[in-house]
Protein backbone atom coordinates (compact mmCIF):
# COMPACT_ATOMS: atom_id res chain seq x y z
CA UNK A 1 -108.21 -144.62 33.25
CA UNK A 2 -108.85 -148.09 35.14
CA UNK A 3 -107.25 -149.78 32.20
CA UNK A 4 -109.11 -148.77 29.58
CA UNK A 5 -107.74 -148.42 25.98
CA UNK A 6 -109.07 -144.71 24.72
CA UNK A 7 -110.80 -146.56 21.86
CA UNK A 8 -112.80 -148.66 24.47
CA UNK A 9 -113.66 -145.56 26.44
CA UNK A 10 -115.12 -144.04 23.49
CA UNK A 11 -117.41 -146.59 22.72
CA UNK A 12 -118.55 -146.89 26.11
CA UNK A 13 -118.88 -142.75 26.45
CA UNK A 14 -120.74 -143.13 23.05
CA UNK A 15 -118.14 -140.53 21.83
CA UNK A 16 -115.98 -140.55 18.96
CA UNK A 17 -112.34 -141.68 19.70
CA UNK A 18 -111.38 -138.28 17.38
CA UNK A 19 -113.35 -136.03 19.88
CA UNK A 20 -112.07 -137.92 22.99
CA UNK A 21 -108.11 -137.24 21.85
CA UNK A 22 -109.30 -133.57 21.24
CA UNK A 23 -110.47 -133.48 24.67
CA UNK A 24 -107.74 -135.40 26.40
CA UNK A 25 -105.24 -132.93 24.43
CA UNK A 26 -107.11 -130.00 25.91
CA UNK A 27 -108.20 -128.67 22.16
CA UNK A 28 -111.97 -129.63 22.94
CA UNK A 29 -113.94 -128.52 26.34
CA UNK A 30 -116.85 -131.36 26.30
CA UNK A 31 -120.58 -129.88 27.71
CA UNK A 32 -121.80 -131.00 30.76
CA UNK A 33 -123.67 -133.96 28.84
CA UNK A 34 -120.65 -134.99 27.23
CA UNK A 35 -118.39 -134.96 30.15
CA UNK A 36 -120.70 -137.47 31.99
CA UNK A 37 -121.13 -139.20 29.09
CA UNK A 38 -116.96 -139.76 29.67
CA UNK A 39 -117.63 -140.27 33.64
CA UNK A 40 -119.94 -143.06 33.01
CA UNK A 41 -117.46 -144.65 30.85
CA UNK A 42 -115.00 -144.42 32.68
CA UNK A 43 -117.35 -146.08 35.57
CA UNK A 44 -115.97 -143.82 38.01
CA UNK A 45 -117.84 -143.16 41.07
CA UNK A 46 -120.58 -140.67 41.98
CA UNK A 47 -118.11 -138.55 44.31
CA UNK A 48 -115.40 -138.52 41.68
CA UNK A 49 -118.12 -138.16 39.13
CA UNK A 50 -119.07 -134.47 40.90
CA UNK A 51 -115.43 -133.65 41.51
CA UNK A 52 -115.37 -134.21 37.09
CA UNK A 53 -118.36 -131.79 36.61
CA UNK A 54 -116.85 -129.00 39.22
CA UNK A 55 -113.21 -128.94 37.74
CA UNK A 56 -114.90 -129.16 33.99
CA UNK A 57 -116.79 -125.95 35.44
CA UNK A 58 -120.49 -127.45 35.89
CA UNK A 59 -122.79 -127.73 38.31
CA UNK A 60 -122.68 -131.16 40.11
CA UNK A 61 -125.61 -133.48 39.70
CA UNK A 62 -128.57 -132.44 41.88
CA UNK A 63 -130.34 -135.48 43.40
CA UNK A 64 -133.75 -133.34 43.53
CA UNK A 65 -133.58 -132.61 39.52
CA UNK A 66 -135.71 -136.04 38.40
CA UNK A 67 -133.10 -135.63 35.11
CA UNK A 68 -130.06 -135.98 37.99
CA UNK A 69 -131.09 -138.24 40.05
CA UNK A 70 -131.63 -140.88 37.14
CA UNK A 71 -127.90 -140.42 35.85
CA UNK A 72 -126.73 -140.14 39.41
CA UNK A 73 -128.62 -143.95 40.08
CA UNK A 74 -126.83 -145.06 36.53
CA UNK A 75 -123.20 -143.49 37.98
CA UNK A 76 -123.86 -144.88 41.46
CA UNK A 77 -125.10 -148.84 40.14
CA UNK A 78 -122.84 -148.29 37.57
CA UNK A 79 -125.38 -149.00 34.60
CA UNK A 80 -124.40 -148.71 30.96
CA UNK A 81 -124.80 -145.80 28.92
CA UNK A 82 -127.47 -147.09 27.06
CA UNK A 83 -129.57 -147.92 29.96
CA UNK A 84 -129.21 -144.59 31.97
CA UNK A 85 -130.58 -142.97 28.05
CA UNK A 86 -132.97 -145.65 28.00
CA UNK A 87 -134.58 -144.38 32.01
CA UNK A 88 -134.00 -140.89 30.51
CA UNK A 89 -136.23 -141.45 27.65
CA UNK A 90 -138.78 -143.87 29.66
CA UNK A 91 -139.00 -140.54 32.31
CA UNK A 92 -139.56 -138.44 28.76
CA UNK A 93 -135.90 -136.76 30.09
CA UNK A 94 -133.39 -135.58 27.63
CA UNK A 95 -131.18 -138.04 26.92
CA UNK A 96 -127.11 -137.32 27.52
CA UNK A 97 -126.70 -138.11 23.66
């Protein structure tokens, strides 16, 4: 987890540090939002990013989706949470929480 505490990846995934146990445990599958959510705070890298969505059983991100390609950018430059919601809402795109 790049030495990360679980309570600091939960801040930085904007998820509860209940929920993240539940998932780590295997009691809770997180959506697609959720688990990139978790990729971002983990800062982990666009390819290992897309390997996260397939073996969480979601479609990768699709660069020509405008949604996609603005949390692929935030993955890739490896931008806070906050600020890949912030483009999201700016582009009137849901936001991943």
């Amino acid at each position: 987890m790049k030495d990360l505490t679980k309570a600091e990846l939960a801040r930085r995934s904007g998820i509860s540090e209940v929920y993240l146990h539940q998932v780590f445990a295997g009691r809770r599958n997180p959506s697609r939002d959720r688990l990139l959510c978790i990729c971002v705070g983990l800062g982990i890298t666009l390819d290992e990013t897309q390997r996260m969505l397939t073996q969480g059983g979601y479609a990768q991100l699709y660069p020509r989706t405008r949604r996609d390609a603005i949390i692929s950018y935030g993955v890739v430059h490896q931008l806070p949470l906050g600020e890949i919601n912030d483009k999201l809402f700016a582009e009137q795109e849901k936001t991943l929480f």
